[in-house]
Structure formats: structure tokens, C-alpha cells
Protein backbone atom coordinates (compact mmCIF):
# COMPACT_ATOMS: atom_id res chain seq x y z
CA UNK A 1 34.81 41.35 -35.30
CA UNK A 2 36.73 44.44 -34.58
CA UNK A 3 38.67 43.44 -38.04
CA UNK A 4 35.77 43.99 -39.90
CA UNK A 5 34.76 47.27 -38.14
CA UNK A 6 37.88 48.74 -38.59
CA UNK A 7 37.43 47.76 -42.32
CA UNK A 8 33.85 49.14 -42.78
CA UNK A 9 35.31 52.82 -40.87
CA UNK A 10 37.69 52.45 -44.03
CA UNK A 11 35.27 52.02 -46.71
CA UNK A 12 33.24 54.54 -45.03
CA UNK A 13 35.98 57.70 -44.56
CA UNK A 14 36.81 56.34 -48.70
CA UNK A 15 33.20 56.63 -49.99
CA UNK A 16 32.15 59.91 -47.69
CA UNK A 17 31.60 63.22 -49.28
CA UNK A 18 34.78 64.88 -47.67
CA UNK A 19 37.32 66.72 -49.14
CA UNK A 20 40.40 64.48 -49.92
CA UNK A 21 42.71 65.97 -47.55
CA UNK A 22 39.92 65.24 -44.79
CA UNK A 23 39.72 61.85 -46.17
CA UNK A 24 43.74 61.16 -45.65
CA UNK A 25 43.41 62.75 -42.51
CA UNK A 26 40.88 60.49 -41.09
CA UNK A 27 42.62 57.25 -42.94
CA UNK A 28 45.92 58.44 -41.31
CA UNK A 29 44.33 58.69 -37.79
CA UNK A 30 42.85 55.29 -38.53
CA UNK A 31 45.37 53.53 -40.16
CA UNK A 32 48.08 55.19 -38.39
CA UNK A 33 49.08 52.36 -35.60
CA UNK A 34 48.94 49.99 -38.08
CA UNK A 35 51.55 51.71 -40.30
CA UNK A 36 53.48 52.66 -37.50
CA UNK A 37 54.07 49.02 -36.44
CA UNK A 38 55.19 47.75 -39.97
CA UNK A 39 59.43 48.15 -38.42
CA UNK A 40 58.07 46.05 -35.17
CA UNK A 41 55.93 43.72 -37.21
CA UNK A 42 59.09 43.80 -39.78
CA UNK A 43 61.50 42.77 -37.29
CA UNK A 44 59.41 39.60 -35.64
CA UNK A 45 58.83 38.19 -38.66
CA UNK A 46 62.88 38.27 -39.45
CA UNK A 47 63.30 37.01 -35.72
CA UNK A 48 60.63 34.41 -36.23
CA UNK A 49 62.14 33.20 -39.44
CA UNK A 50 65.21 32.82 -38.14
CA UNK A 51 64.01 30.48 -35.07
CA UNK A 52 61.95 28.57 -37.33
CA UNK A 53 64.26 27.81 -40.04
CA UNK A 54 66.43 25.30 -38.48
CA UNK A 55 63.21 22.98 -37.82
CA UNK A 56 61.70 23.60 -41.67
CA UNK A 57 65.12 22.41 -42.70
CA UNK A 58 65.18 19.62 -40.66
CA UNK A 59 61.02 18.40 -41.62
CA UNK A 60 62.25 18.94 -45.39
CA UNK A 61 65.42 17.13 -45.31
CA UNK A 62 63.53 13.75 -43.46
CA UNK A 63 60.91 13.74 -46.15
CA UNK A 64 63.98 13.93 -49.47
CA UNK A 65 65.05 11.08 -51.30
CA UNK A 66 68.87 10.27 -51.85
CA UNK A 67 68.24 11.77 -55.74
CA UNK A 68 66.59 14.76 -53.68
CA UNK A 69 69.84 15.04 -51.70
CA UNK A 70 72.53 14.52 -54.60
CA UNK A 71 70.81 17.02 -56.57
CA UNK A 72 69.66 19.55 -53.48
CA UNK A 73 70.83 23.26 -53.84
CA UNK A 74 70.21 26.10 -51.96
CA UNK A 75 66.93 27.07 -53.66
CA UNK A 76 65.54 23.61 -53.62
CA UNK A 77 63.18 23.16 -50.53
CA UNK A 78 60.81 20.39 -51.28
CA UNK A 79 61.44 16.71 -52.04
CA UNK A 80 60.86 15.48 -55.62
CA UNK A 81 59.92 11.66 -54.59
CA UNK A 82 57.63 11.29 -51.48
CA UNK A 83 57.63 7.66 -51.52
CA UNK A 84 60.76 7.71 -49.48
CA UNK A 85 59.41 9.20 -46.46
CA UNK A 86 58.15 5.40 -44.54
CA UNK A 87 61.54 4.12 -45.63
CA UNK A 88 63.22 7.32 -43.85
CA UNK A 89 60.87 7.29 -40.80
CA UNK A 90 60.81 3.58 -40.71
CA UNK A 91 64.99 3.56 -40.89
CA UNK A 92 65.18 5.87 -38.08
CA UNK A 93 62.70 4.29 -35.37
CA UNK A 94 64.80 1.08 -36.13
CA UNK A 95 68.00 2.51 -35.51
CA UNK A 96 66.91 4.41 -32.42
CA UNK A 97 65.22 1.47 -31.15
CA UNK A 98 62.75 3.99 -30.68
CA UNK A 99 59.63 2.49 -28.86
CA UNK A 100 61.62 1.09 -25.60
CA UNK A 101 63.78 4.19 -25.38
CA UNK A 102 60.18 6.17 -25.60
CA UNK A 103 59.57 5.04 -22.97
CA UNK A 104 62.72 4.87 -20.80
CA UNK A 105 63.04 8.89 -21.57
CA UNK A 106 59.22 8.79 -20.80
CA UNK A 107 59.65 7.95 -17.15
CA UNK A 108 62.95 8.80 -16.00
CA UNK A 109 62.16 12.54 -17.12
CA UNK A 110 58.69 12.33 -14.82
CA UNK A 111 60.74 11.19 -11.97
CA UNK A 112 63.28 14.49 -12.68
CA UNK A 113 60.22 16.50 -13.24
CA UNK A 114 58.30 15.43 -9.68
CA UNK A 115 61.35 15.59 -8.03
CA UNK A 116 62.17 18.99 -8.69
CA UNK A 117 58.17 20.37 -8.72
CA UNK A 118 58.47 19.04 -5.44
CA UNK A 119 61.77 19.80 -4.15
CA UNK A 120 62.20 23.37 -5.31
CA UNK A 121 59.20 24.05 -4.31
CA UNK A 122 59.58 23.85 -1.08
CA UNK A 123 62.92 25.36 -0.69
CA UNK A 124 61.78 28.51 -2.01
CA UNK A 125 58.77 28.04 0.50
CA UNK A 126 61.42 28.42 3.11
CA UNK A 127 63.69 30.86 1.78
CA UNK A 128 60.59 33.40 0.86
CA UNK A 129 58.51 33.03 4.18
CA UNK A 130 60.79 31.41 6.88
CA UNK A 131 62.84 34.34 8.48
CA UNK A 132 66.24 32.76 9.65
CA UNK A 133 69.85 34.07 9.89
CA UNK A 134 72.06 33.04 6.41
CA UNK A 135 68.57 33.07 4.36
CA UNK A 136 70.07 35.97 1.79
CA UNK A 137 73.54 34.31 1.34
CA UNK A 138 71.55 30.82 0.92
CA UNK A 139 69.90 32.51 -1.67
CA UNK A 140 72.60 34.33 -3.30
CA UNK A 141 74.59 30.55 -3.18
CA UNK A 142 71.00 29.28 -5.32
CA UNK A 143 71.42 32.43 -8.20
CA UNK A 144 74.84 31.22 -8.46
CA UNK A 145 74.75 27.86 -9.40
CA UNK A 146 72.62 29.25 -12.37
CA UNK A 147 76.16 30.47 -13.98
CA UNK A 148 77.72 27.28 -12.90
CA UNK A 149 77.73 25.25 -16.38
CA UNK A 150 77.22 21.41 -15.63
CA UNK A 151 80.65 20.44 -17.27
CA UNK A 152 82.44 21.78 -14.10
CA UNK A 153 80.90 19.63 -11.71
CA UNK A 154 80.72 16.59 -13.54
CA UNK A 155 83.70 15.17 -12.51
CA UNK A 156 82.60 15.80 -8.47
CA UNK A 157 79.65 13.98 -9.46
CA UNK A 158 81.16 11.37 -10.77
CA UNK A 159 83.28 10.36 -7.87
CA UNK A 160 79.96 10.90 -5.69
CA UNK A 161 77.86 8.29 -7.23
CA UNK A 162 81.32 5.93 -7.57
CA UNK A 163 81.86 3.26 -5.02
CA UNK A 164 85.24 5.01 -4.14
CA UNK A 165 83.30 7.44 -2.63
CA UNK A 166 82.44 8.08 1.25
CA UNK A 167 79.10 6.90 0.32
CA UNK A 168 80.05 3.76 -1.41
CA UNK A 169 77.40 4.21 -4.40
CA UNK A 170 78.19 2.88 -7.98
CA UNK A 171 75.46 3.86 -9.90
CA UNK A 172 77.01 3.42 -13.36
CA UNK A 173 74.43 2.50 -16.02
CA UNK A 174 71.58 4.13 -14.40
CA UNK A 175 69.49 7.09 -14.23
CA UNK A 176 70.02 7.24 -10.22
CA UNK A 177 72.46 10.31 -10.73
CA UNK A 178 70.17 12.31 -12.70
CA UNK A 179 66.86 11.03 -10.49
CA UNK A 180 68.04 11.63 -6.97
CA UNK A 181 69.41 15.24 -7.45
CA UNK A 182 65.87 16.63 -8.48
CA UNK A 183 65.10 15.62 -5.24
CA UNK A 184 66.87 17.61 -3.40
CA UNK A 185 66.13 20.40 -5.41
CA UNK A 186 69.04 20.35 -7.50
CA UNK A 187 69.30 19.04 -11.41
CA UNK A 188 69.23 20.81 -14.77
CA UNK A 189 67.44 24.37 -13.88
CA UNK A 190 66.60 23.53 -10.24
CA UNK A 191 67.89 27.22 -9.18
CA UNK A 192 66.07 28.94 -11.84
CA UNK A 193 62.90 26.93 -10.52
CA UNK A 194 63.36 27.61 -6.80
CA UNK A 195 63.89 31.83 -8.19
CA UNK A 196 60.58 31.32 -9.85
CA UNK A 197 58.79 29.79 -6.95
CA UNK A 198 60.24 32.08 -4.51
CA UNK A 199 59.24 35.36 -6.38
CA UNK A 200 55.88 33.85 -6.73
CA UNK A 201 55.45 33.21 -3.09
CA UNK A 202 57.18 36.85 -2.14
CA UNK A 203 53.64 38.39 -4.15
CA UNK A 204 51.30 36.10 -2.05
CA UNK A 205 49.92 37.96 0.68
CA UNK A 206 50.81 36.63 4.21
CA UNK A 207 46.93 36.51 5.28
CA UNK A 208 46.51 33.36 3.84
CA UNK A 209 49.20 31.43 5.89
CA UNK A 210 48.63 33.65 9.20
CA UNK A 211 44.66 32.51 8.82
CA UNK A 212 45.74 28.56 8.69
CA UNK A 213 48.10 29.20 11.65
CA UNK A 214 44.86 30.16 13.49
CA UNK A 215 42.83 27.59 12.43
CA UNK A 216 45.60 24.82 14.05
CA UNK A 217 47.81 23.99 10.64
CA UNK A 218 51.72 24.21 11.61
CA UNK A 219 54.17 25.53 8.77
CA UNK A 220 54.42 22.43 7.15
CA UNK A 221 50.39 22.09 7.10
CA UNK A 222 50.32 25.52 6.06
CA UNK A 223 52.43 25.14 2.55
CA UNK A 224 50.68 21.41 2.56
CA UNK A 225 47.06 23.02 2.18
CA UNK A 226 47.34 26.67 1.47
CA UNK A 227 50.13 27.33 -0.94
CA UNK A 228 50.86 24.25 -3.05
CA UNK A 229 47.00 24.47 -4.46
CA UNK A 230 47.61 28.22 -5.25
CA UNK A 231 50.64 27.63 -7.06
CA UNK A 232 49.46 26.57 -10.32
CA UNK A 233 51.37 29.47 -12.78
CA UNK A 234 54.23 28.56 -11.43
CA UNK A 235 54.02 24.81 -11.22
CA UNK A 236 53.23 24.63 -14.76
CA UNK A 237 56.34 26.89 -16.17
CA UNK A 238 58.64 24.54 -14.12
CA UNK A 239 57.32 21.88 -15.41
CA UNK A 240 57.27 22.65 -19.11
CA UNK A 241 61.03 23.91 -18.59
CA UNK A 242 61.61 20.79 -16.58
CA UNK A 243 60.55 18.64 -19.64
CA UNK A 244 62.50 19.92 -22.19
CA UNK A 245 65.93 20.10 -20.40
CA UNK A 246 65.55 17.10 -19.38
CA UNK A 247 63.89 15.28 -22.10
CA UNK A 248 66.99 16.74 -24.32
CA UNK A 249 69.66 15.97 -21.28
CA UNK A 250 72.05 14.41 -22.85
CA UNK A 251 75.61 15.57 -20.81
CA UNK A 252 75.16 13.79 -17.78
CA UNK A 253 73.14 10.68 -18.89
CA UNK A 254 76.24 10.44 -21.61
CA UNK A 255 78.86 10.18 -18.43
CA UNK A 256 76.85 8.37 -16.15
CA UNK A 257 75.46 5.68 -18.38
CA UNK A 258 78.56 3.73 -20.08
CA UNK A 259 76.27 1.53 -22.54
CA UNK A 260 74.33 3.68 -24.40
CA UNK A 261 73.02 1.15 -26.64
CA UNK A 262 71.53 -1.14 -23.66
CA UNK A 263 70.70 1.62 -20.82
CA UNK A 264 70.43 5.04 -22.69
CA UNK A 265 67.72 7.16 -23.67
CA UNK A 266 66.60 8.74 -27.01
CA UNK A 267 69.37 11.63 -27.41
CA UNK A 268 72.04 8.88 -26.89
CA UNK A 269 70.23 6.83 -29.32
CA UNK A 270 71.09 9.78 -31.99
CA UNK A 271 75.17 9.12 -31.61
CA UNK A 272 74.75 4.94 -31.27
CA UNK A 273 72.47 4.99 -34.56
CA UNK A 274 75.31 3.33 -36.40
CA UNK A 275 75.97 0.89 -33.42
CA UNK A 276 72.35 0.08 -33.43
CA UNK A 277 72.27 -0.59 -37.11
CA UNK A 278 75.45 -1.02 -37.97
CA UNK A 279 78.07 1.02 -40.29
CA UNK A 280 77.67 -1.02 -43.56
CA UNK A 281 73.86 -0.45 -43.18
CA UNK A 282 74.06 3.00 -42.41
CA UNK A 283 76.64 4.00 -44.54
CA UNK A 284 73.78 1.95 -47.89
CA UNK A 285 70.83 4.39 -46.41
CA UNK A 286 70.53 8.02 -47.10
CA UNK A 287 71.96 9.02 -43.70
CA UNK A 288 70.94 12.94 -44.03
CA UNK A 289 67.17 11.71 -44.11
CA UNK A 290 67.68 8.90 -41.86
CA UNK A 291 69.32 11.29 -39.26
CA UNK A 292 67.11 14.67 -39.96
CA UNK A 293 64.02 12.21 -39.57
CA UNK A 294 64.99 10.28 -35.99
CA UNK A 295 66.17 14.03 -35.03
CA UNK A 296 62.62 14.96 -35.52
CA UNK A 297 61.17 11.57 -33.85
CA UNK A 298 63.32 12.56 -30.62
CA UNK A 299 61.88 15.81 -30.14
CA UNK A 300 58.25 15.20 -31.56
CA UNK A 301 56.88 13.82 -27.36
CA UNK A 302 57.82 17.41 -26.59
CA UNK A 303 56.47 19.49 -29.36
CA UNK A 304 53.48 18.09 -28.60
CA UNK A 305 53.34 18.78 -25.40
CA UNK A 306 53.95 22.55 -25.98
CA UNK A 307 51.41 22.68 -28.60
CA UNK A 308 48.63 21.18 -26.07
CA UNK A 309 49.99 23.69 -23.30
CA UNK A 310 51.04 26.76 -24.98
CA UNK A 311 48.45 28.73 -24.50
CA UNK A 312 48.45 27.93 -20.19
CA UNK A 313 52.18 28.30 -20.35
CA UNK A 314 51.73 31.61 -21.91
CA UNK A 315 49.52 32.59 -19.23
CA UNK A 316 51.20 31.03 -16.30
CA UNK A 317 54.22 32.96 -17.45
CA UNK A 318 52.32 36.35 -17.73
CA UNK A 319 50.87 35.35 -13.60
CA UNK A 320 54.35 34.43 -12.66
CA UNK A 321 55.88 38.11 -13.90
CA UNK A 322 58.59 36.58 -16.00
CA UNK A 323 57.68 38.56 -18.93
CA UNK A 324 58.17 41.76 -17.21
């Protein structure tokens, strides 16, 4: 609607009576933030492009024939012979035995995902609102393990969950060692999460918790029935971070889980796709489809997911204040 005004206020200035100088006048004043934008609008689009390439290539490439790919140059985009695309698509859910390991990513990313909604969420809890001696350094421990790559702990880890450890665990071949860390508020991104959920609670006004002291409700009642139901903006940003590092964790599941043709999940499944099919019948199939396509198939659950919340995650981060 305010499209079309803006367009009639053109027509109008063009058509009126005034003296062309007062007519560019009043276009400039009207057009003016428009024009003046064209470097910013200039420079998304270039930024955009560049983001978006990567995943045009890698639709195109799944839906191209072998022919498509002997003959493919850099000015050829689209694929000659379409009939090729089930055999493609069909290739790649075989070799990445795709429906069980669906569903094996499927649930051992909720449990990471629960675990560290729930976890971090109540560590920040304390380190926002609880006033206790060490809370700053605790904190400033929690910012660092954000530079802390996970290739430098992984081999502490691995003698943690080993059964030469003090705790006598050997969790080989299972998710355990990805599981029980979220838990404790730890995992891929658990000290960015407990930073978001403690800058969140830092903005809510102490009122509400002082008022369900009064009424009876102890600290742990207080976070139980006053701040977990007003922590929606937050909740959801974790969780849609949550989901993709761990839906694309592939690191740690590739150390902890030694088979990854029996026990692994679907970004394993992208190395053992000659193991699942095996190398004389990869090596006869277009491989550059077959691999751009299960690619695609891995991270599809995701995309979806961001398409059906982008608009809430857009918002919850605008109500968190990580935009600013």
C-alpha cells in the first residue's frame, strides 16, 4: 500500500503544472532515500549472492546427468536431462541408508537440544540473579570456553568416557558422550547459550521474582514458575542454534562412535557412502550428483525447520538484543 502511494506522489509531481526544476526538486526529495540506498542495497545483494551460491551449486549439480557433468563449464548452470534426478536422489538415500539414520540424528539431537535448553538455562539463572563470591570469574571461565575449539579437548574426553578412566565408563559406539554433556550445560555452543540466557535474565526486572518470594515460592520455585514461561526469545534462538550444530556435529560423533556404518548418524553417512554401497558401485554412478544430492538430503530436516521458524527466530533475536 505505501508502494503504490509513493508511486501515485510520482506520477503526480511528473504530470503537475510546475516548472521542471520544481519537478526534480520534489522527485529528488521523494526519490532521494531510495537512490541513496542503491551502494547499501548494492552491497547485500553481492553479500547475499555470495552466501547463496554454494547451495545453488550444490541443488544444480544433484539434478545433472553424467553427460551434464562431462560436458559442464563454467557458464553452464542447468541440467540438460532431468530424467536423472530419481536415479540421483534414489542413489543417495540408498547409500546413506537414509531413513534409519533420519531418525537416529532425529533423536539424539532432541536429547542434546533438551539437555542444554535445560541445563544452560539454569546456570545462567544462577550466575545472573544468585549473588555469591567467584560468580564473575565463573563467568569469565563460561566466555572462555567459547574460544576453546573442540579439537583440544577431545582427547580429555576421550579418556573420560574410556573404561581406563576413574569413572570406569566405555561408551564407545554411542551417543552417551555427546548426550550427557548437554546436560550439564556443556556441548557444542553451551557457553554461548548460558551468555544468551544470562543477558536475557540481567534485563528482567527483579519484581517479578521478589513478588513469588512473597507469595511462598523458594528460588528454585521462583525460576520453576516465573522465569522459564517468560523466556520464550531466548529459548527459541538456543534452540534453533542448538539444532544445527548439532544436527551437522560431526567431530565428536566421528571419535566417539568407531562404526560409522552400524552406529553413526547422517554426516558420517556422507564419508561411509562408498562403504555403504560399495567402491565398484560408486565408482559406475555419477558420484558428483550422487554426493551433491545426499549432501542436500542431510541438511534438508534443518532447512525446513528454519523456513517454518524464521520469521520467530528473527524476532526472538531482535527481543534477546543480539542484533544490537
Amino acid at each position: 500500500m505505501k508502494s503504490k502511494n509513493s508511486r501515485f506522489q510520482v506520477i503526480n509531481i511528473i504530470k503537475s503544472d510546475h516548472p521542471l526544476k520544481v519537478k526534480l526538486t520534489l522527485l529528488w526529495r521523494r526519490c532521494r532515500h531510495g537512490v541513496t540506498n542503491i551502494p547499501v542495497y548494492f552491497l547485500l545483494i553481492s553479500m547475499s549472492f555470495v552466501f547463496l551460491l554454494p547451495f545453488v551449486y550444490m541443488i544444480l549439480t544433484s539434478l545433472m546427468s553424467t553427460v551434464d557433468q562431462a560436458n559442464a563449464s563454467l557458464v553452464k548452470w542447468l541440467p540438460r536431462d532431468l530424467s536423472m534426478v530419481g536415479y540421483n536422489y534414489k542413489n543417495a538415500i540408498t547409500a546413506l541408508n537414509y531413513w534409519p539414520k533420519l531418525w537416529t540424528s532425529a533423536w539424539t539431537t532432541a536429547l542434546c537440544i533438551l539437555g542444554q535448553v535445560i541445563s544452560c538455562t539454569f546456570v545462567a539463572y544462577g550466575l545472573a540473579r544468585l549473588k555469591f563470591k567467584g560468580r564473575g570469574i565463573i563467568f569469565g571461565l563460561v566466555i572462555f570456553t567459547l574460544i576453546i575449539p573442540p579439537q583440544v579437548i577431545v582427547a580429555p574426553l576421550f579418556y573420560m568416557f574410556s573404561k581406563n578412566s576413574p569413572f570406569g565408563l566405555e561408551w564407545y559406539n554411542t551417543f552417551l558422550p555427546m548426550i550427557v554433556p548437554c546436560f550439564f550445560a556443556m556441548g557444542l555452543g553451551g557457553g554461548l547459550f548460558i551468555f544468551v540466557y544470562r543477558q536475557y535474565f540481567k534485563t528482567m526486572p527483579a519484581e517479578l521474582e521478589n513478588a513469588a518470594l512473597i507469595d511462598g515460592c523458594g528460588i528454585f520455585g521462583s525460576y520453576v514458575k516465573v522465569i522459564l514461561p517468560n523466556t520464550k526469545s531466548p529459548m527459541l534462538v538456543c534452540l534453533i542454534l542448538s539444532l544445527v550444530w548439532q544436527w551437522n556435529n560431526f567431530f565428536e560423533p566421528s571419535v566417539f562412535i568407531l562404526d560409522a556404518k552400524v552406529y553413526g548418524n547422517l554426516p558420517m553417512q556422507l564419508e561411509a557412502m562408498k562403504d555403504n554401497m560399495g567402491n565398484a558401485l560408486y565408482s559406475s554412478t555419477q558420484s558428483g550428483a550422487m554426493d551433491m544430492a545426499a549432501t542436500f538430503l542431510v541438511i534438508l530436516p534443518i532447512i525446513l525447520v528454519f523456513f517454518l521458524l524464521q520469521n520467530q527466530f528473527m524476532k526472538s533475536i531482535e527481543r534477546v538484543g543480539l542484533a544490537n
